[in-house]
N, C-alpha and C. Protein backbone atom coordinates (compact mmCIF):
# COMPACT_ATOMS: atom_id res chain seq x y z
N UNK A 1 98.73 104.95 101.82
CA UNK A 1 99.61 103.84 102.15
C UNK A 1 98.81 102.56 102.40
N UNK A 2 99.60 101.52 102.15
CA UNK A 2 98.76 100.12 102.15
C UNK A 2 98.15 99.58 101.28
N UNK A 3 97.45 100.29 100.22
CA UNK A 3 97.01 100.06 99.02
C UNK A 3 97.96 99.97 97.75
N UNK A 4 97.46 98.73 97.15
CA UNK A 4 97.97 97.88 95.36
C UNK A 4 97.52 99.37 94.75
N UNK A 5 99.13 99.33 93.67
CA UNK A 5 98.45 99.99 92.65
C UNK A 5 99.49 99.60 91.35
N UNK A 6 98.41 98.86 90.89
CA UNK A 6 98.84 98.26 88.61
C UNK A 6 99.11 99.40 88.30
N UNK A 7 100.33 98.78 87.92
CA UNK A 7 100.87 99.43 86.51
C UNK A 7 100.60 99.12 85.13
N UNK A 8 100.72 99.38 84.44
CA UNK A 8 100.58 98.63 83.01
C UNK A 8 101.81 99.32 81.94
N UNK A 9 102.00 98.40 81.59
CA UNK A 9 103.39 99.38 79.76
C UNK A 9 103.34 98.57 78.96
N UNK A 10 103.23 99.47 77.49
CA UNK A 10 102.61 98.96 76.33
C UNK A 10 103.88 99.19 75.47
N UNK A 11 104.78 98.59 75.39
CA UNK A 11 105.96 98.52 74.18
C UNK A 11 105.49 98.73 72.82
N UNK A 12 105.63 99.85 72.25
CA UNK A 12 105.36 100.08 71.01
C UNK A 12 106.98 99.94 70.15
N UNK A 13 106.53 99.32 68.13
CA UNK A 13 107.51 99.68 67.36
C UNK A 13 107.86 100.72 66.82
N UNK A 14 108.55 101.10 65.98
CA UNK A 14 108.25 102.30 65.44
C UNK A 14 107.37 102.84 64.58
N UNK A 15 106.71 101.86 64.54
CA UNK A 15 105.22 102.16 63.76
C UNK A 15 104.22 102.53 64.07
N UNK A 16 104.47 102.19 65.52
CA UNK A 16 103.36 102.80 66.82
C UNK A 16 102.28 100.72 67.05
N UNK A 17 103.06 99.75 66.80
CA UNK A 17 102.00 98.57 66.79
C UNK A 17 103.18 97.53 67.63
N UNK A 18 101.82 97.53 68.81
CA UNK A 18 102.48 96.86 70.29
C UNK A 18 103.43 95.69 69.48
N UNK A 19 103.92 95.62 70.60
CA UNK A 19 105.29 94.54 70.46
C UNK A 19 105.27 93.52 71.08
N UNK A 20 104.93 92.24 70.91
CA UNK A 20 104.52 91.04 71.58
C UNK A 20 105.72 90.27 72.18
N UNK A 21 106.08 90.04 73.29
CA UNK A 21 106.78 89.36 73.46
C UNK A 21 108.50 90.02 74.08
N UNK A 22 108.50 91.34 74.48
CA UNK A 22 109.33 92.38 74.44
C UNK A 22 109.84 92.39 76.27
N UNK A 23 110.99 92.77 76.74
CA UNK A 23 111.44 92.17 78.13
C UNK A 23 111.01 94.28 78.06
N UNK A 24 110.27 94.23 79.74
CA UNK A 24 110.43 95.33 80.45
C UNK A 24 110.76 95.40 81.47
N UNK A 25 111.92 96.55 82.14
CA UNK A 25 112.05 96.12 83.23
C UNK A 25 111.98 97.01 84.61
N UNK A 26 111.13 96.95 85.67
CA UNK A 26 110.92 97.81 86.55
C UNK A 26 111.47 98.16 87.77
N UNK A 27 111.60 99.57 87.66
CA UNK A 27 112.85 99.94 89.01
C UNK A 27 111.97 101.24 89.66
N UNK A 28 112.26 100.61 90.72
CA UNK A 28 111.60 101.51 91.88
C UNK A 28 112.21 102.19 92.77
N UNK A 29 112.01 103.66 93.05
CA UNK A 29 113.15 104.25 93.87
C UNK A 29 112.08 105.43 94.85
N UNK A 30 112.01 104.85 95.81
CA UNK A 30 111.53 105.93 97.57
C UNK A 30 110.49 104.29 98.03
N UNK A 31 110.08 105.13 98.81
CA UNK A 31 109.30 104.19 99.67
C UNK A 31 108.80 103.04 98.93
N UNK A 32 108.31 101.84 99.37
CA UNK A 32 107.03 101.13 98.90
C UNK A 32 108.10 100.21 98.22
N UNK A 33 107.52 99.18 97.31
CA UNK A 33 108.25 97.72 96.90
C UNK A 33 107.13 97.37 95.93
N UNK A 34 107.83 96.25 95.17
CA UNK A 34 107.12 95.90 93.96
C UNK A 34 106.50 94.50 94.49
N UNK A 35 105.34 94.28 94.31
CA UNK A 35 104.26 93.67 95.12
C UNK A 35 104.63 92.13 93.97
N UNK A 36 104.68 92.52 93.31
CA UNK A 36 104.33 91.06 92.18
C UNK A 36 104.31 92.17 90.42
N UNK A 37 105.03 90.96 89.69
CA UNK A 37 105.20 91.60 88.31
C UNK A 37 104.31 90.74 87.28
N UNK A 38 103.97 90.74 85.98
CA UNK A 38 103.53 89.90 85.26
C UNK A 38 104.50 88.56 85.11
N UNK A 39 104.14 87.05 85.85
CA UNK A 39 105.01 86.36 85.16
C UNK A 39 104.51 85.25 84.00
N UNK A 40 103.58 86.17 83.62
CA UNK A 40 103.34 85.15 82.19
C UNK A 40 104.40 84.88 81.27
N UNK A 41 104.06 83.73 80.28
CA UNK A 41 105.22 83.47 79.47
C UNK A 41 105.79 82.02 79.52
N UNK A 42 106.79 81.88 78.81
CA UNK A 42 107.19 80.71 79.00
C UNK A 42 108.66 80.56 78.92
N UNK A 43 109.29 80.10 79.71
CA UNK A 43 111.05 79.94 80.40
C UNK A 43 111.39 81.09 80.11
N UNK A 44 112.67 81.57 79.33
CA UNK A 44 113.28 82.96 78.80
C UNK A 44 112.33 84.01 79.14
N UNK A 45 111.30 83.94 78.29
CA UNK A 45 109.88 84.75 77.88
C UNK A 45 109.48 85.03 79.38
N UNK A 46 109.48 84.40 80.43
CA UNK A 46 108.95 84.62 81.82
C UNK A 46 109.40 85.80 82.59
N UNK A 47 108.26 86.62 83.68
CA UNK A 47 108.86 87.73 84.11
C UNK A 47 109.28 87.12 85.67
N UNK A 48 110.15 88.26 86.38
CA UNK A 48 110.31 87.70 87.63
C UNK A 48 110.70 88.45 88.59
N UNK A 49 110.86 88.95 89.95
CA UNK A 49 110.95 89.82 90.54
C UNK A 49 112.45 89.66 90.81
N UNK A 50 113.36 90.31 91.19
CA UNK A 50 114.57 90.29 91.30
C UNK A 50 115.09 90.43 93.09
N UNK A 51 114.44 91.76 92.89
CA UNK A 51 113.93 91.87 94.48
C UNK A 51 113.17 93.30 94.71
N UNK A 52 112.50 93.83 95.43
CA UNK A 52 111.57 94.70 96.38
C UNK A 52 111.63 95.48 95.03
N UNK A 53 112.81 96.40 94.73
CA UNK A 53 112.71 97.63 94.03
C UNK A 53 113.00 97.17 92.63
N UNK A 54 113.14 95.56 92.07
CA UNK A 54 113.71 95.47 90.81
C UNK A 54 113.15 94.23 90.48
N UNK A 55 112.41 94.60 89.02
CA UNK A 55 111.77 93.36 88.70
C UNK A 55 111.70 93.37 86.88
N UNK A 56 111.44 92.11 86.38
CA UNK A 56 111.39 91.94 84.55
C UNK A 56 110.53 91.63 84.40
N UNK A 57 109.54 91.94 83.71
CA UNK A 57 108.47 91.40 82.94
C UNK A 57 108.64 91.01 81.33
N UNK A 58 107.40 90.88 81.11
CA UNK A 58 107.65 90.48 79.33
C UNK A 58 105.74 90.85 78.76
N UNK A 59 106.14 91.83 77.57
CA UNK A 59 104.67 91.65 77.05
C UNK A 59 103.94 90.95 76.60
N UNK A 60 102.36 90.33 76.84
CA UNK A 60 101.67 89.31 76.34
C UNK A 60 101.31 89.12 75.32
N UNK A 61 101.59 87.83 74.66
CA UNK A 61 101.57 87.40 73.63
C UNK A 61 100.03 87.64 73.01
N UNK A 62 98.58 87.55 73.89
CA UNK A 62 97.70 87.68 73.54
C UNK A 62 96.66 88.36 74.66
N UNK A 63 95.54 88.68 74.35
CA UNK A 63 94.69 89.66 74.95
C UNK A 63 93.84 88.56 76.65
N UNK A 64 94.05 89.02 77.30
CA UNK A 64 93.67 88.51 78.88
C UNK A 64 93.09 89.04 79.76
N UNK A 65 92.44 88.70 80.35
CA UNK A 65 91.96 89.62 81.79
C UNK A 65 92.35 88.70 82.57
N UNK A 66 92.84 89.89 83.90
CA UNK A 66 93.16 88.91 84.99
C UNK A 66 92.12 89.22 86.39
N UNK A 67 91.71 88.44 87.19
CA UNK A 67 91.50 88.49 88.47
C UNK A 67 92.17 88.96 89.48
N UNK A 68 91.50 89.50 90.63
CA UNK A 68 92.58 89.36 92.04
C UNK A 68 91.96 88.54 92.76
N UNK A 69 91.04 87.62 92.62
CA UNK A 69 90.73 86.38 93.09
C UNK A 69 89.24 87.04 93.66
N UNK A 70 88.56 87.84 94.20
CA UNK A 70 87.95 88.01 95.09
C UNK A 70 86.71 88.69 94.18
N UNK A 71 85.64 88.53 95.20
CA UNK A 71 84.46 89.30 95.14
C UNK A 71 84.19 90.57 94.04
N UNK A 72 85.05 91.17 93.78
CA UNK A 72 84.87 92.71 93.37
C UNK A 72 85.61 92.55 92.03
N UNK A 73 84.65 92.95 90.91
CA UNK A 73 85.03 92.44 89.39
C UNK A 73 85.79 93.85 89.26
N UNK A 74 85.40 94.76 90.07
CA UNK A 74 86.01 96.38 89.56
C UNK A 74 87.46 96.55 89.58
N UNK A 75 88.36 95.42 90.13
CA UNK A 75 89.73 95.76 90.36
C UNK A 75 90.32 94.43 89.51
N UNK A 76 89.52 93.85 88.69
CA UNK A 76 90.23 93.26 87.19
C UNK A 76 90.78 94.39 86.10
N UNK A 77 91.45 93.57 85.77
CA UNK A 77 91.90 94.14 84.49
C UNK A 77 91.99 93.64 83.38
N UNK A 78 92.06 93.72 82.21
CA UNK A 78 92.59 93.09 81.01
C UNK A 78 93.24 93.96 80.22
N UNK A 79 94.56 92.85 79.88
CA UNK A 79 95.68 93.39 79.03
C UNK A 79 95.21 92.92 77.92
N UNK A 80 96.35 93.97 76.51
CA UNK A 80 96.14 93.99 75.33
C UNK A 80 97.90 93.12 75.18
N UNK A 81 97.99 92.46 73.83
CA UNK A 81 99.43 91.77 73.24
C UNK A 81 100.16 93.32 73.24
N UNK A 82 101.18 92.87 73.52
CA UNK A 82 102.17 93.59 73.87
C UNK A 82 102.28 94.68 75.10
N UNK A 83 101.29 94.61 76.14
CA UNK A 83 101.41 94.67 77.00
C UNK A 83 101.74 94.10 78.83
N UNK A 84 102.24 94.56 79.65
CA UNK A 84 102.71 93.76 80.89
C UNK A 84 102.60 94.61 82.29
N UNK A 85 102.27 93.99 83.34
CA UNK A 85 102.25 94.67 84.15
C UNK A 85 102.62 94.46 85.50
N UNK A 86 102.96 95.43 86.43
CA UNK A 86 103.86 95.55 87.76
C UNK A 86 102.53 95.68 88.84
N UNK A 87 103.05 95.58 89.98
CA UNK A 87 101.77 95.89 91.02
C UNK A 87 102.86 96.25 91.88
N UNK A 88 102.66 97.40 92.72
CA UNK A 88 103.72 98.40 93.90
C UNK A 88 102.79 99.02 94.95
N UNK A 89 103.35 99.02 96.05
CA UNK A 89 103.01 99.11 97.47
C UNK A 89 103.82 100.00 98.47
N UNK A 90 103.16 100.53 99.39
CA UNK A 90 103.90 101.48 100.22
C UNK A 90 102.88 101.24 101.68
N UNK A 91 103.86 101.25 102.31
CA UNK A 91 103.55 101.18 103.68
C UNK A 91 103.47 102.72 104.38
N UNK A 92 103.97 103.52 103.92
CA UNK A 92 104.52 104.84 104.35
C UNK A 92 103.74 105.98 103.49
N UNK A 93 103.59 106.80 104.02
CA UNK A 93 103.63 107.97 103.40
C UNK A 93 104.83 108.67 102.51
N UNK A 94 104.48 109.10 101.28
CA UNK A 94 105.69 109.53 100.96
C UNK A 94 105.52 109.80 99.62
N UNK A 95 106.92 109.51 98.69
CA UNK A 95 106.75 109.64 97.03
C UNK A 95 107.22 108.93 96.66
N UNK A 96 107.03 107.91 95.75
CA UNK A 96 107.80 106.49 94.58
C UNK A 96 107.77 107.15 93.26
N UNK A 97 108.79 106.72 92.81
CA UNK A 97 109.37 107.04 91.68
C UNK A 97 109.24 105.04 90.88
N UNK A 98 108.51 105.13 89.71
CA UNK A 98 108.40 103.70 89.31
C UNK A 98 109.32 104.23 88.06
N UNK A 99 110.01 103.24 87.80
CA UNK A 99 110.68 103.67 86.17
C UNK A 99 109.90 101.92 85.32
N UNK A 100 109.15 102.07 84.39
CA UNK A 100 109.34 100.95 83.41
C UNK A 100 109.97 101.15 82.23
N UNK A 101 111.25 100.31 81.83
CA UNK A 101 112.34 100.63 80.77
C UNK A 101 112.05 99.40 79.76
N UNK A 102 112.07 100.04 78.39
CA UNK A 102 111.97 98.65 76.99
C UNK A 102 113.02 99.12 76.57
N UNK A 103 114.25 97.76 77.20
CA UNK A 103 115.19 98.00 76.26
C UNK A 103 114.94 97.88 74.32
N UNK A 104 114.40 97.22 74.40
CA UNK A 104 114.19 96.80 72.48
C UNK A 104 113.52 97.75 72.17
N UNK A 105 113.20 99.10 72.31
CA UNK A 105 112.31 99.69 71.93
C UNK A 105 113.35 100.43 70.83
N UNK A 106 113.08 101.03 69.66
CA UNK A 106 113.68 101.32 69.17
C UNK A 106 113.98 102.76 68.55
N UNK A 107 112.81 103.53 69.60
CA UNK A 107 113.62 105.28 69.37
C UNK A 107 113.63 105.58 71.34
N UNK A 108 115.30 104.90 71.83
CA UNK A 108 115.88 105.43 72.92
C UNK A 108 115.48 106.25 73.53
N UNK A 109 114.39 107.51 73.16
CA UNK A 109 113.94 108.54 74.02
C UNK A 109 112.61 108.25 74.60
N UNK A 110 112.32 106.96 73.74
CA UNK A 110 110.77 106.34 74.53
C UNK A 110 110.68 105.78 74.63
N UNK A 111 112.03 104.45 75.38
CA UNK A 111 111.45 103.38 75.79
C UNK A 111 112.22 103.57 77.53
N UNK A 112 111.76 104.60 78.11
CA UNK A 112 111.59 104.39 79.33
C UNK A 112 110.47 105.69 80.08
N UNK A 113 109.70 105.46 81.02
CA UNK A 113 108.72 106.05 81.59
C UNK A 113 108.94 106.16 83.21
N UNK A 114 108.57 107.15 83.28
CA UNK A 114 108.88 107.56 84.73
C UNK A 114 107.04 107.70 85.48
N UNK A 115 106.93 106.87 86.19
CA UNK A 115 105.07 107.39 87.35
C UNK A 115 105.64 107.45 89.01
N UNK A 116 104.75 108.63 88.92
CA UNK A 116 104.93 109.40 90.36
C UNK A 116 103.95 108.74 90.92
N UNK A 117 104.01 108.22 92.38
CA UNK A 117 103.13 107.53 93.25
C UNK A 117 102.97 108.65 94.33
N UNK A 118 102.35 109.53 94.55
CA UNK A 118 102.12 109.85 96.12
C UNK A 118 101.14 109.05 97.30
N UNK A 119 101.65 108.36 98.15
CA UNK A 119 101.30 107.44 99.33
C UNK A 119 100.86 108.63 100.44
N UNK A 120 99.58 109.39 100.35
CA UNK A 120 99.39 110.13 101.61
C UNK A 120 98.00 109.41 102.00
C-alpha cells in the first residue's frame, strides 16, 4: 500500500499493428484510485480522469519517454505509438481489479483486459 503502479495498453488492429490515436478507457473496482492517466494529445484526442475509479486515455501518436521528475531514471518509462497509460494507488491492503477497455478494437474478445493488483 502507498506505492504508484503504471499501467500501460497497447491497442492493437487486426493485423496485430498498434493503433495510434485509439480512446482507452480505465475502470477500477476494490480499494485504491487512479492516480493520474495519460493526458497527451490534443482537444478530442486528450485523456482525462473522470473520477478516482474512472478515467480515458488515448494512444500516442509517437514514441516518448516520460519522467517522474526526480532523481531515479529507474522509474521512467517510454511508450511505443499506439500505446497509453494509467497510474493507480491504494492506501489499504487489499485487491484492485483495473479493467483497460478499447472500444475500437476490432475482435470484441480483446479489447478489454483485466490486472489484479494485490496491495499487501
Amino acid at each position: 500500500p502507498g506505492h504508484q503502479q503504471v499501467l500501460v495498453a497497447t491497442v492493437y488492429d487486426k493485423d496485430g499493428t498498434p493503433r495510434r490515436g485509439r480512446r482507452v478507457e480505465w475502470m477500477l473496482e476494490g480499494p485504491g484510485q487512479i492516480i493520474e492517466v495519460d493526458e497527451s494529445g490534443w482537444t478530442a484526442g486528450r485523456g482525462y480522469k473522470v473520477n478516482p475509479k474512472y478515467a480515458v486515455g488515448y494512444t500516442n501518436m509517437f514514441e516518448h519517454t516520460f519522467t517522474r521528475g526526480n532523481n531515479d531514471p529507474g522509474d521512467d518509462f517510454t511508450l511505443a505509438p499506439g500505446q497509453t497509460w494509467c497510474v493507480v494507488s491504494s492506501a489499504v491492503p487489499g485487491e484492485t481489479v483495473v479493467t483497460a477497455y478499447a472500444p475500437g478494437v476490432f475482435d470484441w474478445d480483446k479489447g478489454r483486459v483485466n490486472v489484479r493488483l494485490t496491495w499487501g
